[in-house]
C-alpha atoms as a PDB file:
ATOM      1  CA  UNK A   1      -4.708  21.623  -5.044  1.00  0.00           C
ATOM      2  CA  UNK A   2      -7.464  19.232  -6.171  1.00  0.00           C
ATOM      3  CA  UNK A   3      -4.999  16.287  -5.706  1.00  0.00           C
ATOM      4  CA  UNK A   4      -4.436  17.500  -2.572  1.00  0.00           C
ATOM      5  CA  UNK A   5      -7.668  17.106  -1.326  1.00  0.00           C
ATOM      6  CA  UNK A   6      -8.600  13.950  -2.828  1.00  0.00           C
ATOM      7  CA  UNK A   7      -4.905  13.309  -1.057  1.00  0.00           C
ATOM      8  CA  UNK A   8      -6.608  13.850   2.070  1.00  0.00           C
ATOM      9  CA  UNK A   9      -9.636  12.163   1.396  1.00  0.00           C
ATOM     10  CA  UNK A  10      -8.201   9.251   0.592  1.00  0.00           C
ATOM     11  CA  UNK A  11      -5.586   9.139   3.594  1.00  0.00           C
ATOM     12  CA  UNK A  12      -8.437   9.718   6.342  1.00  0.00           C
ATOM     13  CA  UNK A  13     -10.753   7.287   4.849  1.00  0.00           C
ATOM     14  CA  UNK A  14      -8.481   4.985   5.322  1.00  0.00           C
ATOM     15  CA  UNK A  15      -7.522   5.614   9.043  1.00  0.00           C
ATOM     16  CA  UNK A  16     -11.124   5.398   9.556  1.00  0.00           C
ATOM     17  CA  UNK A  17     -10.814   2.189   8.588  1.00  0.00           C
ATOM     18  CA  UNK A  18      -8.256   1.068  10.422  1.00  0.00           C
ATOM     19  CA  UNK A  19      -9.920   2.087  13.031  1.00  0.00           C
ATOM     20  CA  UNK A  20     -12.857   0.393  12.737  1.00  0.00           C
ATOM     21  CA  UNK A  21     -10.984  -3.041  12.187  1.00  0.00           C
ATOM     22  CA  UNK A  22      -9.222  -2.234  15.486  1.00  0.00           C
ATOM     23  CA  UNK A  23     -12.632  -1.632  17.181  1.00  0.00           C
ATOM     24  CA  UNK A  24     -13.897  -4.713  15.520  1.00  0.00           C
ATOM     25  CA  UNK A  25     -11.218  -6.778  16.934  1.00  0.00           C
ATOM     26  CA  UNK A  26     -11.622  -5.821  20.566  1.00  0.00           C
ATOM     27  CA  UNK A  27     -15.541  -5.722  20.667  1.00  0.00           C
ATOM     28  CA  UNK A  28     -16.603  -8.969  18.600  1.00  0.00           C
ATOM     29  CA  UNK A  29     -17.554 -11.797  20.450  1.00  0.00           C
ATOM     30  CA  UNK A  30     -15.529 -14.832  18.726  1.00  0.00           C
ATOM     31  CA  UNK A  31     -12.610 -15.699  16.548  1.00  0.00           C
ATOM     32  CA  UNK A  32     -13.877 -15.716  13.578  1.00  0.00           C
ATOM     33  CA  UNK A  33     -15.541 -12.080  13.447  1.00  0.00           C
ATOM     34  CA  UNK A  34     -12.203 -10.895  14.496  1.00  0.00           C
ATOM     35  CA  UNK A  35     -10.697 -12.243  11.865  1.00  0.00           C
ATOM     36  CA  UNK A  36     -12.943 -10.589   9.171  1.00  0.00           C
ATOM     37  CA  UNK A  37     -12.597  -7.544  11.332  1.00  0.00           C
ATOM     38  CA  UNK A  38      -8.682  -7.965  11.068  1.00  0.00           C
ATOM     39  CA  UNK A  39      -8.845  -8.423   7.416  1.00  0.00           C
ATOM     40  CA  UNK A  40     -11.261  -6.745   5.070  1.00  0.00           C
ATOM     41  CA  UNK A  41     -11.205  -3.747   6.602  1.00  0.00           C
ATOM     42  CA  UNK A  42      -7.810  -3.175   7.228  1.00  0.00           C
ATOM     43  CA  UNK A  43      -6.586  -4.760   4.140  1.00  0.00           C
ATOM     44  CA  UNK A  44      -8.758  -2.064   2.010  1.00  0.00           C
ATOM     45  CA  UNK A  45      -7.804   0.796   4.802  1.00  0.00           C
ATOM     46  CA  UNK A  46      -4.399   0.411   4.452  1.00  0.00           C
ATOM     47  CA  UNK A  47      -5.106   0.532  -0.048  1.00  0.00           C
ATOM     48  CA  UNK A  48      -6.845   3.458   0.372  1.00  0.00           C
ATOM     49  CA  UNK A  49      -3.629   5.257   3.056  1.00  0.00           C
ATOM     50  CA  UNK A  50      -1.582   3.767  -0.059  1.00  0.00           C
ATOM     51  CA  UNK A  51      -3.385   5.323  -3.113  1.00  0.00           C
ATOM     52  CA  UNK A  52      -3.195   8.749  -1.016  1.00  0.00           C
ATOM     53  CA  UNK A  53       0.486   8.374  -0.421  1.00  0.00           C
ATOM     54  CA  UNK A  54       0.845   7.760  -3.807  1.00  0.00           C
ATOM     55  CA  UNK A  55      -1.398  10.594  -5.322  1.00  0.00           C
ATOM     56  CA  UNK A  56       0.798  13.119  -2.884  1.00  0.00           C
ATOM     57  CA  UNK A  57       3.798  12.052  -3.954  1.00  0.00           C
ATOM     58  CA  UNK A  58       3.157  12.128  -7.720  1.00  0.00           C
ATOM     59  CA  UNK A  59       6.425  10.983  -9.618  1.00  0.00           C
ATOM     60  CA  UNK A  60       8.537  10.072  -6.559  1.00  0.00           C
ATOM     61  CA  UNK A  61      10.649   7.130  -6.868  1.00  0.00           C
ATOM     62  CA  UNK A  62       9.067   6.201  -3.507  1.00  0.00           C
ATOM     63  CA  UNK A  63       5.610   4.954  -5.377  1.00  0.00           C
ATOM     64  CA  UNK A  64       6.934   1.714  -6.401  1.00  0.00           C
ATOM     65  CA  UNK A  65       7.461   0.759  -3.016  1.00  0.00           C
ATOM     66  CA  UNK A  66       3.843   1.701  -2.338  1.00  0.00           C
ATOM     67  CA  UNK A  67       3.103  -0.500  -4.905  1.00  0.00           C
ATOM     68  CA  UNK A  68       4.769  -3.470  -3.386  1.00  0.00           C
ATOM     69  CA  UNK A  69       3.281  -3.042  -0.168  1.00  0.00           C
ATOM     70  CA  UNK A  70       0.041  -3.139  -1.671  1.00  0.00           C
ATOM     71  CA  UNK A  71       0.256  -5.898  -3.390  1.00  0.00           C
ATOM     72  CA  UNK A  72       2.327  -7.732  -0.714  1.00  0.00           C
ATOM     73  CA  UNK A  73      -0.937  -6.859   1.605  1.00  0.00           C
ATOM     74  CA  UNK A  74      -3.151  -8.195  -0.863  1.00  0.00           C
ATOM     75  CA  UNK A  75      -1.578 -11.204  -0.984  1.00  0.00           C
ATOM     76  CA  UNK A  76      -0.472 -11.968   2.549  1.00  0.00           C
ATOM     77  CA  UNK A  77      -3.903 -11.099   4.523  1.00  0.00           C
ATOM     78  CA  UNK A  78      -6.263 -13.915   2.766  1.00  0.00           C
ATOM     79  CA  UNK A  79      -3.208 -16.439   3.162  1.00  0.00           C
ATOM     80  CA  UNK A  80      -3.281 -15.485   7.061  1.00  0.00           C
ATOM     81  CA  UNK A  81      -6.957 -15.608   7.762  1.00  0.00           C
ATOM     82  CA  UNK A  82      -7.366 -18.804   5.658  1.00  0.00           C
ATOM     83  CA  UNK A  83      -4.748 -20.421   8.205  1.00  0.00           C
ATOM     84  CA  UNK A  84      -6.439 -19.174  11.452  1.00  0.00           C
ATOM     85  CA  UNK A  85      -9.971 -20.374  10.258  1.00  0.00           C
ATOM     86  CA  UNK A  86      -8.947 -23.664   9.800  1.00  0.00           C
ATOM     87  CA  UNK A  87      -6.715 -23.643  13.273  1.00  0.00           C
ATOM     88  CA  UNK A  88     -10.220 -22.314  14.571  1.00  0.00           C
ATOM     89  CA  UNK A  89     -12.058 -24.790  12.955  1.00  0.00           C
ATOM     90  CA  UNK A  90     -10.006 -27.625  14.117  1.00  0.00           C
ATOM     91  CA  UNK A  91      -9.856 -26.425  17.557  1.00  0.00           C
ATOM     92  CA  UNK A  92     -13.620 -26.043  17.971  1.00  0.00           C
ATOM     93  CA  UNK A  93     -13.911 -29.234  16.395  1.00  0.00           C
ATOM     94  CA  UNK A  94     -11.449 -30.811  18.855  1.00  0.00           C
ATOM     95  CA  UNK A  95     -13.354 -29.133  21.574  1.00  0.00           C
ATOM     96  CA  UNK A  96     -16.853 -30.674  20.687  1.00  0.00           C
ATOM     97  CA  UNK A  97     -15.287 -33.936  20.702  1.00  0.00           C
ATOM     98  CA  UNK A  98     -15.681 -34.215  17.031  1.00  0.00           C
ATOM     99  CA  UNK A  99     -11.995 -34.758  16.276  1.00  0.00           C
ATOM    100  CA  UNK A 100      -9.146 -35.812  18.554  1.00  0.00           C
ATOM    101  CA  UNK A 101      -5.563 -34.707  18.481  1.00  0.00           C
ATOM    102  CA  UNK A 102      -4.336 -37.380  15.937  1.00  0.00           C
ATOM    103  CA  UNK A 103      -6.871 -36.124  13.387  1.00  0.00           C
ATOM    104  CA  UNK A 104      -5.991 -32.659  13.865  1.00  0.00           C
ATOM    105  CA  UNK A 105      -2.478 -33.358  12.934  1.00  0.00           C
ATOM    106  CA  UNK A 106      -3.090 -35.460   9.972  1.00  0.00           C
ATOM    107  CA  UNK A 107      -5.042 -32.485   8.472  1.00  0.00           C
ATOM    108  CA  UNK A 108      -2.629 -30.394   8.894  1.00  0.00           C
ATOM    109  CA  UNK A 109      -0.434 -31.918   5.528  1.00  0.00           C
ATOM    110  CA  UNK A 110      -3.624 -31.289   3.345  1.00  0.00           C
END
């Protein structure tokens, strides 16, 4: 019963936060904020859907798959948003004038 609750705790906490990454990616202003928005909170929202899964299904085979998407989440969601900051970056950089195609490419082999 108790695990049940925390259960469903857990599970709506977590929607709530994938909402809230949702509504931060259609209402802030530029790139960048969307990508936080697109990251941190969805990233821990979709741990916290995970850990409520896992606490409802107790000894299920099924939790070691909950595992791996966890820690595939984990490791996949800094790896994106590291790659669209810099393609941000370099675009507003190329924008300003401050760097011109050519440069944008040779950074790219960092």
């Amino acid at each position: 019963m108790i695990l049940d609750i925390i259960s469903a705790a857990l599970l709506l906490l977590g929607g709530v936060m994938a909402l809230t990454a949702a509504i931060g990616i259609v209402r802030f202003p530029d790139t960048l904020s969307r990508m936080h928005a697109a990251t941190k909170p969805q990233t821990f929202g979709l741990l916290l859907v995970l850990l409520g899964a896992m606490l409802r299904l107790g000894d299920n085979v099924d939790v070691g798959m909950l595992i791996l998407a966890g820690l595939f989440a984990l490791m996949t969601a800094p790896v994106v948003a590291h790659r669209i900051g810099r393609l941000v970056y370099q675009e507003q950089r190329a924008r300003d004038g401050l760097m011109d195609r050519a440069d944008m490419e040779a950074g790219d082999h960092d």
